[in-house]
N, C-alpha and C. Protein backbone atom coordinates (compact mmCIF):
# COMPACT_ATOMS: atom_id res chain seq x y z
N UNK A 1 29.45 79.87 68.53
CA UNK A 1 30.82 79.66 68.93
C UNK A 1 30.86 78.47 69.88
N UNK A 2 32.04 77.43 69.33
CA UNK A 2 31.87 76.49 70.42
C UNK A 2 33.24 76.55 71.15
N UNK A 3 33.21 75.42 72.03
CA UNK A 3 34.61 75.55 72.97
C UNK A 3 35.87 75.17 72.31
N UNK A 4 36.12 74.71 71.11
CA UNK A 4 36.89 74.93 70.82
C UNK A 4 37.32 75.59 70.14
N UNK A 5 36.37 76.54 69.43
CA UNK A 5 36.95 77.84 69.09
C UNK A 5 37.68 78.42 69.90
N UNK A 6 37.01 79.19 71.07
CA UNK A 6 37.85 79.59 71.91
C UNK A 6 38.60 79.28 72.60
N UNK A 7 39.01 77.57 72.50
CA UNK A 7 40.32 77.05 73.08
C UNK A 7 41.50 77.65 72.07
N UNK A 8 41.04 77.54 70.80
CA UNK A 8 41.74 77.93 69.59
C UNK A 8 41.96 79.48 69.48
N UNK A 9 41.73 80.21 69.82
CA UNK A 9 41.38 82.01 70.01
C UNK A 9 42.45 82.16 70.76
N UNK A 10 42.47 81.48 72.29
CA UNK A 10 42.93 82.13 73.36
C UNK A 10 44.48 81.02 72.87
N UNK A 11 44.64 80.15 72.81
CA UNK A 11 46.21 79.23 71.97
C UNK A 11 46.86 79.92 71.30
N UNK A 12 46.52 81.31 70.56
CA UNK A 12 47.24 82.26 69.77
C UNK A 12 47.39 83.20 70.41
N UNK A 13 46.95 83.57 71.48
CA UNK A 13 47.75 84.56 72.17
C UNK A 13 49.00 84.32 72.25
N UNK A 14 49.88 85.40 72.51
CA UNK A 14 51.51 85.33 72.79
C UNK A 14 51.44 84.41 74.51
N UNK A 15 52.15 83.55 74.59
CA UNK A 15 52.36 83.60 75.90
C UNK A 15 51.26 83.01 76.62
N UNK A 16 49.94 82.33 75.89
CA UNK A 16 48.79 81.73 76.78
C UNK A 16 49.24 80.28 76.72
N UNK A 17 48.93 79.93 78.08
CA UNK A 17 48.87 78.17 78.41
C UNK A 17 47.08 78.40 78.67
N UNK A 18 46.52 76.65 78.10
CA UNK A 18 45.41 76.68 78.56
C UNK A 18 45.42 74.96 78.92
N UNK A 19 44.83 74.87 80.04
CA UNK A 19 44.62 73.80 80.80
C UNK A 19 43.76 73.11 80.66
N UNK A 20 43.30 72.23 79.57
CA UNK A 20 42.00 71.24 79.65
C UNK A 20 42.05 69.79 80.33
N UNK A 21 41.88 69.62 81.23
CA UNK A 21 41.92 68.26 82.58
C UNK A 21 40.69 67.65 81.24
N UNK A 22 41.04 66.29 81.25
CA UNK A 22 40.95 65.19 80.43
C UNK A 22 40.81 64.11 81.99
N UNK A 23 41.69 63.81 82.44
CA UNK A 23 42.04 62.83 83.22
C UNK A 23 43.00 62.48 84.19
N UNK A 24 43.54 61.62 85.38
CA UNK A 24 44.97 62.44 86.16
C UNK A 24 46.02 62.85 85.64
N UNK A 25 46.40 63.44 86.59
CA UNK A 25 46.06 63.64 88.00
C UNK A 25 45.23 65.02 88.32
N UNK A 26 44.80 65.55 87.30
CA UNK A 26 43.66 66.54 87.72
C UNK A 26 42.29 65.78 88.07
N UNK A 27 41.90 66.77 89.01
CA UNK A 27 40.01 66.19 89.87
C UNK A 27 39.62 65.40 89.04
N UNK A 28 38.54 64.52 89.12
CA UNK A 28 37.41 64.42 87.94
C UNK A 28 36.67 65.82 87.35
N UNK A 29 36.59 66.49 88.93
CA UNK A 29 34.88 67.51 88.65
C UNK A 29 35.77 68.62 87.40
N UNK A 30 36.88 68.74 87.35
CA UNK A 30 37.63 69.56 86.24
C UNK A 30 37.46 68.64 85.11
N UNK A 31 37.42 67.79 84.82
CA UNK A 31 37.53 66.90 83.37
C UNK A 31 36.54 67.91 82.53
N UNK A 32 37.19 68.04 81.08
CA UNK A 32 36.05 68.66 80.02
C UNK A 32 36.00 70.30 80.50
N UNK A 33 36.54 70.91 81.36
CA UNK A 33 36.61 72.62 81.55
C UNK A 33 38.16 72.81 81.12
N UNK A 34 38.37 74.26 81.07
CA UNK A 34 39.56 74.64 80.50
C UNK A 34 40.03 75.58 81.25
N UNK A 35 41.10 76.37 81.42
CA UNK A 35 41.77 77.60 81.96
C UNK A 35 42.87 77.58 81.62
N UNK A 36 42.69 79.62 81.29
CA UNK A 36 43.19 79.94 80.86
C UNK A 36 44.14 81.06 81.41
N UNK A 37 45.66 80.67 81.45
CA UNK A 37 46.72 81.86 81.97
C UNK A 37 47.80 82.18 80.92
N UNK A 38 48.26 83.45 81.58
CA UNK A 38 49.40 83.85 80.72
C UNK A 38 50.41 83.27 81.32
N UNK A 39 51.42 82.59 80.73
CA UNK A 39 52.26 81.77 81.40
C UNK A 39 53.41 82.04 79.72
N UNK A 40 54.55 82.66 79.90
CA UNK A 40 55.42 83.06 78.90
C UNK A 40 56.65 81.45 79.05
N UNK A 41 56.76 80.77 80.22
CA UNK A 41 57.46 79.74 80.07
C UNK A 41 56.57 78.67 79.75
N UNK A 42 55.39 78.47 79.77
CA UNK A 42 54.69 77.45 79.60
C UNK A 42 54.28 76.21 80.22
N UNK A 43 54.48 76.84 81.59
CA UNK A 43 54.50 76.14 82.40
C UNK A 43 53.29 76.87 83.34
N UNK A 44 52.36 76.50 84.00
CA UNK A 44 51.19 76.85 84.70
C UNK A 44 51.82 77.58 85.81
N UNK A 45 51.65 78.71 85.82
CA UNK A 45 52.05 79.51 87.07
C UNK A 45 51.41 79.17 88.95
N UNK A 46 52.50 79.26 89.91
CA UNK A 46 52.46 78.88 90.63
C UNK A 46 50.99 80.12 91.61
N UNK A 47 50.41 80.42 92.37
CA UNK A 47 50.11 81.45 93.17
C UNK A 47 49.17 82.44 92.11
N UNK A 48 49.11 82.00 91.37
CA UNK A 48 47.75 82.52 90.30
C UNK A 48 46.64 81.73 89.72
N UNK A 49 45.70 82.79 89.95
CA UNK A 49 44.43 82.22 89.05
C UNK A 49 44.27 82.25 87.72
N UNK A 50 43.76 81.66 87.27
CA UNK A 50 43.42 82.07 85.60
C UNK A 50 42.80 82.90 85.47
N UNK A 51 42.71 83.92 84.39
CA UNK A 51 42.08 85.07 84.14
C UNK A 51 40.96 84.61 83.10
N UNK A 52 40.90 83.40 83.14
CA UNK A 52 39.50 83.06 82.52
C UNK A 52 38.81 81.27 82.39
N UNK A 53 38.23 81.04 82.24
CA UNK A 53 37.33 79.68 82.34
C UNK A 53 36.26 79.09 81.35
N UNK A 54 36.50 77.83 80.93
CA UNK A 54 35.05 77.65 80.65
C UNK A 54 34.27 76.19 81.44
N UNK A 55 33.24 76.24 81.93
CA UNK A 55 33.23 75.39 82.50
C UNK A 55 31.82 74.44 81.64
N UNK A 56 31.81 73.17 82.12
CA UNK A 56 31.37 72.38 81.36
C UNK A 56 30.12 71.68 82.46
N UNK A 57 29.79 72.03 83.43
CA UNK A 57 28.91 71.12 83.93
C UNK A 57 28.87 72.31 85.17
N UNK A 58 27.97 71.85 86.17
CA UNK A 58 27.59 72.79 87.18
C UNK A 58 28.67 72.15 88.72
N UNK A 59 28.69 72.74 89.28
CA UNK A 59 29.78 72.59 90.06
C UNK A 59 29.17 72.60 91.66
N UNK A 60 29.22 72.07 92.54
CA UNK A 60 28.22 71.94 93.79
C UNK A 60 27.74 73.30 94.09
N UNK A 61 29.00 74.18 94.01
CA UNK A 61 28.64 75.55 94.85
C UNK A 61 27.82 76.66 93.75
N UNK A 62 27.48 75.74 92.63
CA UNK A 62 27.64 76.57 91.23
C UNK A 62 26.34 76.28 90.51
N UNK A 63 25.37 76.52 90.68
CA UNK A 63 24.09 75.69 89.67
C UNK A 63 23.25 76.22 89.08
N UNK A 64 23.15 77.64 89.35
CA UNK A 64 22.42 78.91 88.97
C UNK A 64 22.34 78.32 87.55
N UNK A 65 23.11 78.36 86.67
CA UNK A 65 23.36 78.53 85.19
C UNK A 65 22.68 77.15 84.51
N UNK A 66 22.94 76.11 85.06
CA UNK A 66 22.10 74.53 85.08
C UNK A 66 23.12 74.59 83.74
N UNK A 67 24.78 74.63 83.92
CA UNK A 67 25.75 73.76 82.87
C UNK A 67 25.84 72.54 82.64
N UNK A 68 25.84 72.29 81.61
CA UNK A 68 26.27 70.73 81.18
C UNK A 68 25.30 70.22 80.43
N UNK A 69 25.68 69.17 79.14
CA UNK A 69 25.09 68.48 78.04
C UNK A 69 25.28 69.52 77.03
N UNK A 70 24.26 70.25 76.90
CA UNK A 70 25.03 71.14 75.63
C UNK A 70 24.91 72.56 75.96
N UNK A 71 25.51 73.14 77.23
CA UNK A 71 25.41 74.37 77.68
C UNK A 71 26.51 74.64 78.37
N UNK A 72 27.22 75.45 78.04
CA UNK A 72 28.85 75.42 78.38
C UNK A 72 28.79 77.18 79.05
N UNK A 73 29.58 77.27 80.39
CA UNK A 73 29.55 79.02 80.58
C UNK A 73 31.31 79.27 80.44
N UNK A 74 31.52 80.56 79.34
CA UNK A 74 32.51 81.24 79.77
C UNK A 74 32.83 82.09 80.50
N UNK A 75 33.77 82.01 81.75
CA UNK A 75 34.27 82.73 82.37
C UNK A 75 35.36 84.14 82.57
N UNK A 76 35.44 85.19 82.54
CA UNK A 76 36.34 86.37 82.13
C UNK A 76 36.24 87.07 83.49
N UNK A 77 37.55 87.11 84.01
CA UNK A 77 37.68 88.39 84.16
C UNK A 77 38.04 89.63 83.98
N UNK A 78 37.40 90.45 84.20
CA UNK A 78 37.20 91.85 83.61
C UNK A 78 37.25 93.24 84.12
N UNK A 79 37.73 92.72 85.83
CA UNK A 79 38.03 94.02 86.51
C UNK A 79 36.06 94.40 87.03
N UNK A 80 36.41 94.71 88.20
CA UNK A 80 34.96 95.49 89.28
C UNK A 80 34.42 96.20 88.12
N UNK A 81 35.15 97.52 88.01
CA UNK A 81 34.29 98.39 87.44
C UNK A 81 33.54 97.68 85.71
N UNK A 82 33.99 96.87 85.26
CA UNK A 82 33.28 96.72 83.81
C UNK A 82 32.30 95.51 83.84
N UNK A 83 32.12 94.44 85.24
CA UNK A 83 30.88 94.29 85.30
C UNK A 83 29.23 94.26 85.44
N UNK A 84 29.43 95.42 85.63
CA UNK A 84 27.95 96.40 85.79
C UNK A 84 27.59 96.59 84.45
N UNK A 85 28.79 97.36 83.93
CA UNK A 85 28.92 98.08 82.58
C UNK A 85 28.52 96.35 81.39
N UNK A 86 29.18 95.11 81.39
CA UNK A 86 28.66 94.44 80.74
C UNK A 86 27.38 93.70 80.76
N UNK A 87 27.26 93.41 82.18
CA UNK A 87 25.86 92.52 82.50
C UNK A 87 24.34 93.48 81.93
N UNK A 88 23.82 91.95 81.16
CA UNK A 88 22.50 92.84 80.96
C UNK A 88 21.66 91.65 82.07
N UNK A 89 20.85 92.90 82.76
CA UNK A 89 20.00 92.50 84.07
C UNK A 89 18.92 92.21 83.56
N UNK A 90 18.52 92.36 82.47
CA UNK A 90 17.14 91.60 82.10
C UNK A 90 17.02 89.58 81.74
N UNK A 91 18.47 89.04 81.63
CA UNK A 91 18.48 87.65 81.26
C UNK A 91 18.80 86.95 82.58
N UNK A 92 18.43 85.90 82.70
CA UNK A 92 18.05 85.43 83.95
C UNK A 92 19.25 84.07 83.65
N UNK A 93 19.55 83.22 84.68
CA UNK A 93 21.03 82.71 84.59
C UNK A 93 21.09 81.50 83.38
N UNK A 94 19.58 81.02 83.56
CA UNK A 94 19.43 80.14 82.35
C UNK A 94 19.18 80.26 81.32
N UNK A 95 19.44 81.87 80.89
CA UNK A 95 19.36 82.40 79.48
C UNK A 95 20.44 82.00 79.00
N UNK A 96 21.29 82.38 77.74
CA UNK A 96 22.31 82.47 77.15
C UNK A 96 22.57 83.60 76.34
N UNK A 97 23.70 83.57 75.93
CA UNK A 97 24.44 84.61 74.77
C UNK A 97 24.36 86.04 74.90
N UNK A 98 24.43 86.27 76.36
CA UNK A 98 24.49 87.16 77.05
C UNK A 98 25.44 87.60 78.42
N UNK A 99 25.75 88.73 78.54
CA UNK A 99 26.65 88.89 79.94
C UNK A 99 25.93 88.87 81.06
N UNK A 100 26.27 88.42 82.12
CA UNK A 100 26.17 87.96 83.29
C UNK A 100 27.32 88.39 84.38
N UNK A 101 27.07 88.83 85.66
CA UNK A 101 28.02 88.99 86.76
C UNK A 101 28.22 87.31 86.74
N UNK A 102 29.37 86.96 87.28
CA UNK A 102 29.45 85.72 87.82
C UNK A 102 28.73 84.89 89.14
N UNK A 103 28.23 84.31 88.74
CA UNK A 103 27.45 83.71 90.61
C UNK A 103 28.28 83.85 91.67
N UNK A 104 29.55 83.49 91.76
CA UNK A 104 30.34 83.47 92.50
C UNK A 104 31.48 84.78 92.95
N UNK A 105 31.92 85.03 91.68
CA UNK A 105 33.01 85.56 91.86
C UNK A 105 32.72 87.38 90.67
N UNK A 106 31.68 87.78 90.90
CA UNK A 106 31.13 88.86 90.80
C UNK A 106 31.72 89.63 90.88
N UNK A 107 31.82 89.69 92.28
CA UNK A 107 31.78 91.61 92.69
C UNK A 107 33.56 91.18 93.09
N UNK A 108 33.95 90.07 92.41
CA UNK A 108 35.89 90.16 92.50
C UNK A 108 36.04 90.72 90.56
N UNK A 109 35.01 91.22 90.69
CA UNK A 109 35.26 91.43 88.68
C UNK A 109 35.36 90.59 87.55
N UNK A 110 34.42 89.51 87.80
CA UNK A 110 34.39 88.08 86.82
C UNK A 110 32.66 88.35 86.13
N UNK A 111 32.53 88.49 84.51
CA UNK A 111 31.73 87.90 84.07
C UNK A 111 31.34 86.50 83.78
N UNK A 112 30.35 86.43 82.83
CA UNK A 112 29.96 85.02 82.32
C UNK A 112 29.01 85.19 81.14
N UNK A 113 29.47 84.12 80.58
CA UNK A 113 28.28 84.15 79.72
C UNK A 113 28.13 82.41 79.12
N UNK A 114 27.03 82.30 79.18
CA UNK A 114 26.48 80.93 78.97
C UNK A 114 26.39 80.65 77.28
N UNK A 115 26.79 79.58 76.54
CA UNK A 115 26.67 79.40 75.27
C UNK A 115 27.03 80.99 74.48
N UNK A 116 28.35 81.30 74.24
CA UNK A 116 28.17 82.53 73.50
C UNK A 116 27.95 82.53 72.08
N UNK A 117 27.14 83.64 71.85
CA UNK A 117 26.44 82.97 70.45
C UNK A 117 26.83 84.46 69.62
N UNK A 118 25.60 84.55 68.81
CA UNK A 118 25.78 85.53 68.07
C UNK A 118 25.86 87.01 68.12
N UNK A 119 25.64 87.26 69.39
CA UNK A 119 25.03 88.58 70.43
C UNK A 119 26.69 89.24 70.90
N UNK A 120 27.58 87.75 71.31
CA UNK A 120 28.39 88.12 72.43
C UNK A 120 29.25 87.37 72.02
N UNK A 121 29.85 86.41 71.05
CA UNK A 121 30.75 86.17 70.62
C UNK A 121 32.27 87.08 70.62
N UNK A 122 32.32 87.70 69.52
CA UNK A 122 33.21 88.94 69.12
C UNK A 122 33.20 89.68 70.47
N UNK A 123 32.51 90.40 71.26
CA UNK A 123 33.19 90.95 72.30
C UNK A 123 33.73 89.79 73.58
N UNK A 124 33.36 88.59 73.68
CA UNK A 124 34.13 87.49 74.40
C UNK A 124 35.48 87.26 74.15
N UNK A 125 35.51 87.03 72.65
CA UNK A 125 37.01 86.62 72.31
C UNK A 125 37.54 88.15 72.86
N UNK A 126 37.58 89.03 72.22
CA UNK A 126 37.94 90.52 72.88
C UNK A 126 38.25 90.90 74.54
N UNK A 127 37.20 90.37 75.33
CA UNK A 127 37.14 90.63 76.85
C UNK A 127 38.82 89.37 77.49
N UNK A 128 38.51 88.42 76.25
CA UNK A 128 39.87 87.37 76.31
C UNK A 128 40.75 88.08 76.23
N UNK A 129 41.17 88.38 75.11
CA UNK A 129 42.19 89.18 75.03
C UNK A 129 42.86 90.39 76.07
N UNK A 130 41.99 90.96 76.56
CA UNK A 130 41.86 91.86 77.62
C UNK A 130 42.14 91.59 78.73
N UNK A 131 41.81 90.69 78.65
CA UNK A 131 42.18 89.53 80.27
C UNK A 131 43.43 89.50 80.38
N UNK A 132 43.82 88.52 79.00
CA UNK A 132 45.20 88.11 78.76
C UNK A 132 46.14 89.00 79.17
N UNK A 133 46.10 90.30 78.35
CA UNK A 133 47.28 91.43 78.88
C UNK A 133 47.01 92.06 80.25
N UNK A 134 45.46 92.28 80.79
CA UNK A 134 45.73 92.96 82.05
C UNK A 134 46.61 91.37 83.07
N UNK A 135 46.54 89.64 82.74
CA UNK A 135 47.22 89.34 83.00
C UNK A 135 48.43 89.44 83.04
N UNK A 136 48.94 89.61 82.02
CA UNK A 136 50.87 90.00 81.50
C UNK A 136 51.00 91.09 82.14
N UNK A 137 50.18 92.02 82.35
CA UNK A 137 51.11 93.13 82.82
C UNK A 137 50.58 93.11 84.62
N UNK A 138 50.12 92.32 85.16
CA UNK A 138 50.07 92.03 86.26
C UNK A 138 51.01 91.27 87.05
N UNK A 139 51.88 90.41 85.74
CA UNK A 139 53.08 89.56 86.20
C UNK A 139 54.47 90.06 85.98
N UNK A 140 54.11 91.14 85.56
CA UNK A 140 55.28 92.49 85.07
C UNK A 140 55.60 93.10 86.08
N UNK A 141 54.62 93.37 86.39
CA UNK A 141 54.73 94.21 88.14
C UNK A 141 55.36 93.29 89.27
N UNK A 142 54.31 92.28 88.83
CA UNK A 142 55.09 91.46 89.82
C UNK A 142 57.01 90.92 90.06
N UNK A 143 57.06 91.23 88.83
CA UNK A 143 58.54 90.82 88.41
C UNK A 143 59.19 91.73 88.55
N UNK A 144 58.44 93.28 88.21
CA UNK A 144 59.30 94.04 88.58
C UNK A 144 59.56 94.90 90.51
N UNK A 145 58.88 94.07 91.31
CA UNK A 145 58.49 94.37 92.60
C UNK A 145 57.49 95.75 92.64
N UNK A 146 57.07 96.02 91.60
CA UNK A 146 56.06 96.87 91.83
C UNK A 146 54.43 96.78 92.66
């Protein structure tokens, strides 16, 4: 699976904007990564994160994984409790096609997985999807002052 499959996956959701920085006025260090929100006007929501990522190169605070040239990590989140439940603890960060806690943003309920391949494909696009609506209905609440 490459990245633009799943630029293409997550574009058919109802209601997904996805953000690929090319050039300004976004950073450089974003050029070539993507994110992904539920945004029903289509317009990038103000005071939210994306409920998912792929990133394309290693990032200062970020190097565990050694991204970039032909090693791309997707990002999901997936809620506390189902990263235990996905990560397998035997692959080490420069493995691939496997789940991973996130280096960073872990124990806030973010997987990863580096090059998804044949292992972890089909449940990625899936954990997307999952994202997507626990997004929508996170902005439901919000709309509805809940």
């Amino acid at each position: 699976m490459d990245i633009q499959q799943i630029i293409d996956a997550v574009r058919g959701f109802d209601s997904a904007l996805v953000i690929a920085p090319d050039s300004e006025p976004h950073p450089e260090l974003t050029w070539g990564d993507a994110f992904f929100y539920f945004a029903p006007t289509g317009v990038m929501p103000e005071r939210t994160q994306p409920y998912a990522t792929i990133t394309t190169k290693d990032y200062p605070d970020d190097t565990a994984f050694e991204v970039g040239r032909d090693r791309f990590r997707v990002n999901i989140h997936v809620g506390r409790d189902r990263v235990t439940e996905l990560s397998d603890a035997d692959v080490q960060p420069t493995g691939s096609d496997a789940f991973l806690p996130h280096p960073l943003y872990g124990a806030m309920g973010w997987v990863c997985v580096v090059n998804p391949g044949e292992r972890t494909a089909g449940q990625v696009l899936d954990l997307l999807r999952d994202a997507h609506d626990a997004a929508r209905a996170r902005m439901l609440r919000r709309e509805q002052g809940a």
